[in-house]
C-alpha atoms as a PDB file:
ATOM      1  CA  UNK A   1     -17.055 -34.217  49.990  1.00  0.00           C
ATOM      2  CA  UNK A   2     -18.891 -31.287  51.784  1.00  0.00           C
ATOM      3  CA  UNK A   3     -18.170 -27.807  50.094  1.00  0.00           C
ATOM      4  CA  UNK A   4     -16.339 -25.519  52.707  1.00  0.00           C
ATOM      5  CA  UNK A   5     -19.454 -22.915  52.936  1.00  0.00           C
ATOM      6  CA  UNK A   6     -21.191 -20.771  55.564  1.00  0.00           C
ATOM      7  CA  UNK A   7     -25.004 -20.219  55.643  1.00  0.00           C
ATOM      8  CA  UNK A   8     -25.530 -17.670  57.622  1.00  0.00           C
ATOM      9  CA  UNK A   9     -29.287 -18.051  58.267  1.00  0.00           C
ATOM     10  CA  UNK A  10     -28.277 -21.290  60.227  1.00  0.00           C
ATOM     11  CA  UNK A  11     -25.965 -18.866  62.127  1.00  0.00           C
ATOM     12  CA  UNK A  12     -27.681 -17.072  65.424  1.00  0.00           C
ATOM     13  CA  UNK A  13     -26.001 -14.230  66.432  1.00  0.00           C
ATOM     14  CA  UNK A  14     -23.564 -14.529  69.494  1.00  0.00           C
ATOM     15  CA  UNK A  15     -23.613 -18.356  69.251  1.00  0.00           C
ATOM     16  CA  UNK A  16     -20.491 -19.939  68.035  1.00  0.00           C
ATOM     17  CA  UNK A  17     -21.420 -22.947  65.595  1.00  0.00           C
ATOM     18  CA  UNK A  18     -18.614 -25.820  64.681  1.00  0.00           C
ATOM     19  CA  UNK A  19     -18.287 -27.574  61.380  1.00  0.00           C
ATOM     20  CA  UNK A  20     -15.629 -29.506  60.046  1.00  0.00           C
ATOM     21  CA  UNK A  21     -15.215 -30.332  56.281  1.00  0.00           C
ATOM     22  CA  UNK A  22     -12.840 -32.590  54.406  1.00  0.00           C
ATOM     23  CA  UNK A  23     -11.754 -31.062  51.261  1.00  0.00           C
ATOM     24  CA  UNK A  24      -9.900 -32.806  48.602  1.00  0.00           C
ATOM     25  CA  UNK A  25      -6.979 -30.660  47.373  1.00  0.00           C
ATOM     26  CA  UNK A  26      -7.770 -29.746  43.776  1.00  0.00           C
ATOM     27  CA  UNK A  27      -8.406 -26.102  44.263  1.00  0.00           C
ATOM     28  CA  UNK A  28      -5.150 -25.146  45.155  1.00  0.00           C
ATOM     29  CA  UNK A  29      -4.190 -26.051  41.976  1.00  0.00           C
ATOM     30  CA  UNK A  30      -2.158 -23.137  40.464  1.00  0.00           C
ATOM     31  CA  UNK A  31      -0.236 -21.954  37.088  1.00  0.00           C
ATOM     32  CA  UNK A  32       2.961 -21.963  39.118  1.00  0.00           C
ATOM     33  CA  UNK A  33       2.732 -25.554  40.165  1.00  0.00           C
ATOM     34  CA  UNK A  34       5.812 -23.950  42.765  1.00  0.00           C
ATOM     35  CA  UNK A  35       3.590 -25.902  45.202  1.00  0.00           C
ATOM     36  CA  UNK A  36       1.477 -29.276  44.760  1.00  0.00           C
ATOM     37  CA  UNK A  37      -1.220 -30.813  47.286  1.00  0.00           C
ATOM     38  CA  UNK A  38      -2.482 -34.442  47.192  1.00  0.00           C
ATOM     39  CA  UNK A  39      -3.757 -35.267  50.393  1.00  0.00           C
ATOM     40  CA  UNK A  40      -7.500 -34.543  51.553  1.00  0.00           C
ATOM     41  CA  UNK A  41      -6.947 -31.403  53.831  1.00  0.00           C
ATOM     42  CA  UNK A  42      -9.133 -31.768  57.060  1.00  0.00           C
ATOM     43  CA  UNK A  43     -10.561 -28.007  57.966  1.00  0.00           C
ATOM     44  CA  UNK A  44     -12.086 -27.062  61.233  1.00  0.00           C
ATOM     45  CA  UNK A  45     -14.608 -24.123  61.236  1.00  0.00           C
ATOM     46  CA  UNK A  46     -15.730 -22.105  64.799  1.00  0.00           C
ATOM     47  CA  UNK A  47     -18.240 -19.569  63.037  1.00  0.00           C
ATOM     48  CA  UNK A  48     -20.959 -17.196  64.601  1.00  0.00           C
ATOM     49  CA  UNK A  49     -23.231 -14.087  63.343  1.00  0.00           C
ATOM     50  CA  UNK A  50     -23.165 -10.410  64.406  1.00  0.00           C
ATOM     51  CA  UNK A  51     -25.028  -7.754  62.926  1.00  0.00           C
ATOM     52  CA  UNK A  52     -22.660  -6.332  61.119  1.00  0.00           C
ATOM     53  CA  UNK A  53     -20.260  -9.503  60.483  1.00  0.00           C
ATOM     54  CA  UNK A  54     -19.853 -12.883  59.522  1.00  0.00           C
ATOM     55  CA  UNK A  55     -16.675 -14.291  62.041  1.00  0.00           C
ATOM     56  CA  UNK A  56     -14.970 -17.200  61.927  1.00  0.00           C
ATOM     57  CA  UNK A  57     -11.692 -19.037  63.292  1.00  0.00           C
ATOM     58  CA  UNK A  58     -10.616 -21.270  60.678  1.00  0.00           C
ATOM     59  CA  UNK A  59      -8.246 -24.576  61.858  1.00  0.00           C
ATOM     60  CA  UNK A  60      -6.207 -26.304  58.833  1.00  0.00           C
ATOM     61  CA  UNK A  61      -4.238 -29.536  58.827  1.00  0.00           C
ATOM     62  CA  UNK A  62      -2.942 -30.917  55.847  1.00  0.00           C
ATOM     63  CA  UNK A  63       0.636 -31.341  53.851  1.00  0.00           C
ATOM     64  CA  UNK A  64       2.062 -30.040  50.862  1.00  0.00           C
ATOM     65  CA  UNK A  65       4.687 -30.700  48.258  1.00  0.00           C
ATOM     66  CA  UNK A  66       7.511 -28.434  48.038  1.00  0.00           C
ATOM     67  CA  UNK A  67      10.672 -28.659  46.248  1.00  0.00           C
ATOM     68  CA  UNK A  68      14.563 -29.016  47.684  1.00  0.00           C
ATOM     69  CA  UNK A  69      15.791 -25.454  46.756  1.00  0.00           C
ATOM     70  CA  UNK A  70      19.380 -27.339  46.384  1.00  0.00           C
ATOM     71  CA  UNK A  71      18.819 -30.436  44.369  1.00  0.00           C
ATOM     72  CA  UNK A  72      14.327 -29.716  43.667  1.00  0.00           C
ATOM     73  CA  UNK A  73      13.364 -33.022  44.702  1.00  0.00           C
ATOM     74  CA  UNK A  74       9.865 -32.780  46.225  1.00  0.00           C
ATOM     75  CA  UNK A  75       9.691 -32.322  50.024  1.00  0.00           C
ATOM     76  CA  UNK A  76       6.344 -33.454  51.629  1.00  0.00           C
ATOM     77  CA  UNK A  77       5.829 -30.377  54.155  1.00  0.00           C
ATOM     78  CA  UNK A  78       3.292 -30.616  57.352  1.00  0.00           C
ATOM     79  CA  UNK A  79       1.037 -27.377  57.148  1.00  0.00           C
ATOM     80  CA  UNK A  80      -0.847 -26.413  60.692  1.00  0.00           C
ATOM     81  CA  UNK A  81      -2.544 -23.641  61.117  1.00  0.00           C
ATOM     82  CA  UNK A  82      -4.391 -23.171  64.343  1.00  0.00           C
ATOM     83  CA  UNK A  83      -7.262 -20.512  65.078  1.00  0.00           C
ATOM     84  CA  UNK A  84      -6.880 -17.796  61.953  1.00  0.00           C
ATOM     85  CA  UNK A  85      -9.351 -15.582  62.639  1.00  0.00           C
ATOM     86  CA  UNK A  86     -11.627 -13.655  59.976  1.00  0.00           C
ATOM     87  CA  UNK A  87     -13.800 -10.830  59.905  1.00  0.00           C
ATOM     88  CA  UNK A  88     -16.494 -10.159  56.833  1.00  0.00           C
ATOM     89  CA  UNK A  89     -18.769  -7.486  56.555  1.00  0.00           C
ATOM     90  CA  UNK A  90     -22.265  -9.176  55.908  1.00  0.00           C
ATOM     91  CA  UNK A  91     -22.618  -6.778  52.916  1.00  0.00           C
ATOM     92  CA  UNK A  92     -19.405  -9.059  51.195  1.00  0.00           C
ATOM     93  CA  UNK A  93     -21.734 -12.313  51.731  1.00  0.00           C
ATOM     94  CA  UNK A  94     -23.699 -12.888  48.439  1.00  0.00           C
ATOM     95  CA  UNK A  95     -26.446 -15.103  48.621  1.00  0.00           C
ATOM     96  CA  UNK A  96     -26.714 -16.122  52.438  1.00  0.00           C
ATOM     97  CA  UNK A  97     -23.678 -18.567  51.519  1.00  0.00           C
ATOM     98  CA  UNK A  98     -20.053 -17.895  51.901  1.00  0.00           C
ATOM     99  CA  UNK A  99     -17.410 -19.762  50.232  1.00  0.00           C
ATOM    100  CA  UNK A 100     -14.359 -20.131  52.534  1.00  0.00           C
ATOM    101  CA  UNK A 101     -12.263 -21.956  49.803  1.00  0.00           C
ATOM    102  CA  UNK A 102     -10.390 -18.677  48.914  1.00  0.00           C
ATOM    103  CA  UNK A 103      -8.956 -17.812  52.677  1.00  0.00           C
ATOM    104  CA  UNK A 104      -8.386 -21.613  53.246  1.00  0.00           C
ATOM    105  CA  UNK A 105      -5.926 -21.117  49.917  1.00  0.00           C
ATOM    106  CA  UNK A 106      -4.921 -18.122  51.206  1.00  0.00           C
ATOM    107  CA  UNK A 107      -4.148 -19.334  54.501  1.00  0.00           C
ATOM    108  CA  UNK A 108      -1.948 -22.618  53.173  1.00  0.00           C
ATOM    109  CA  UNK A 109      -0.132 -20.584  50.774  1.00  0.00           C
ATOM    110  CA  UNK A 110       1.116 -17.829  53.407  1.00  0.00           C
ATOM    111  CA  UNK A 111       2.356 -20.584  55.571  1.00  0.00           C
ATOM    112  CA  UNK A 112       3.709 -22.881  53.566  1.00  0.00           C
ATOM    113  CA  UNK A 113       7.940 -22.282  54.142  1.00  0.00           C
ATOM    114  CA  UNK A 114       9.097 -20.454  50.996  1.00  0.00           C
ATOM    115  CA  UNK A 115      12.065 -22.390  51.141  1.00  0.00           C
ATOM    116  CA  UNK A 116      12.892 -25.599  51.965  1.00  0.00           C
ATOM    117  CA  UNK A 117      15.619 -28.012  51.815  1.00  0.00           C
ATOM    118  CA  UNK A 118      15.689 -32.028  51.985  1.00  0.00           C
ATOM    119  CA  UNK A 119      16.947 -33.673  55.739  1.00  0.00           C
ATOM    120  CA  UNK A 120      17.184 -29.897  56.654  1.00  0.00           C
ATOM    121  CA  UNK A 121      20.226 -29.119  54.774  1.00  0.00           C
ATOM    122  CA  UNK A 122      20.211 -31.127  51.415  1.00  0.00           C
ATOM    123  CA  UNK A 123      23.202 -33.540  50.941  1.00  0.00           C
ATOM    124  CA  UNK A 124      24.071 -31.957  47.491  1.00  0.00           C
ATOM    125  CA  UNK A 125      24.722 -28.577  49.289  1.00  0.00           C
ATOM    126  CA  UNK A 126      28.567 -29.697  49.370  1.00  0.00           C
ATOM    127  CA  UNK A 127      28.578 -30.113  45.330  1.00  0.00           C
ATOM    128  CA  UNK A 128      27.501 -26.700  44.935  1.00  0.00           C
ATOM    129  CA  UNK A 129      29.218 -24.838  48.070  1.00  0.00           C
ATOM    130  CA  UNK A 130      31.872 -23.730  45.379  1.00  0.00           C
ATOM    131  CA  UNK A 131      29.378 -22.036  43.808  1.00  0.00           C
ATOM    132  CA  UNK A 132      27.369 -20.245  46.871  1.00  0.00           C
ATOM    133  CA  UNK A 133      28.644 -17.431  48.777  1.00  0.00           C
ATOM    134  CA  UNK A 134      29.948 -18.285  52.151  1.00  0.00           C
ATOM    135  CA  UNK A 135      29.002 -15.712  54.834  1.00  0.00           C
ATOM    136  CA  UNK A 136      30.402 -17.204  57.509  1.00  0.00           C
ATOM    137  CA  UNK A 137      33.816 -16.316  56.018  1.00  0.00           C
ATOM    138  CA  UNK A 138      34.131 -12.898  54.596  1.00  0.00           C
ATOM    139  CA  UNK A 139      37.805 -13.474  53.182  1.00  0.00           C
ATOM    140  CA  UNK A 140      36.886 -16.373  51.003  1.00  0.00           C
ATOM    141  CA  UNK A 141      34.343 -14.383  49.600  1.00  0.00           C
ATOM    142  CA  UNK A 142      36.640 -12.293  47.588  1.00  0.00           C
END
């Protein structure tokens, strides 16, 4: 699989150049493990050269594995992110190449639902509405 990089001398200024890469998921790997990714993520790239600045408008499509914040049984989640756009100073890109790897992390993190529960509201929910506070009802809170 292609690295997700930018060479900007292939880049002409003003022209808007497309790439796509497959990526296998491995790099999102984190201590926290609060998250886990197994399928290849497909990323779509719509880049172009200023003087300045390297843009580009990064697509992602891919899924990630969450857990139930009821009963934590994993939860496959769809992630979509359509046309994030991103600005870099040419001064930040080292080497004529630029790694996107760390805003496509970036990116899949932010929007990944912090929580999540299974079938929408997780069947075990009743087991444990004893224990969780009801706002609904302010008098049976007390």
């Amino acid at each position: 699989m292609e690295e997700p990089e930018l060479y900007v001398d292939r880049l002409k200024g003003g022209e808007y150049k497309d790439y796509t890469f497959t990526i296998a998921p491995d790099f999102m790997e984190s201590d926290e493990q609060e998250a886990r990714f197994q399928k290849n993520m497909e990323i779509e790239v719509s880049a172009t050269l200023t003087t300045e600045h390297l843009i580009f408008n990064l697509s992602i499509d891919t899924e990630g594995e969450n857990f139930c914040k009821i009963c934590n049984k994993p939860i496959l989640q769809p992630i979509s992110i359509k046309e994030k756009h991103i600005d870099v100073p040419l001064k930040e890109v080292k080497g004529g190449i630029y790694s996107l790897k760390p805003y496509i992390r970036e990116s899949i993190y932010l929007n990944m639902p912090k929580y999540c529960e299974c079938e929408g509201k997780c069947p075990e929910r009743e087991a444990l509405s004893k224990y969780l506070k009801n706002s609904e009802d302010p008098e049976k809170d007390n």
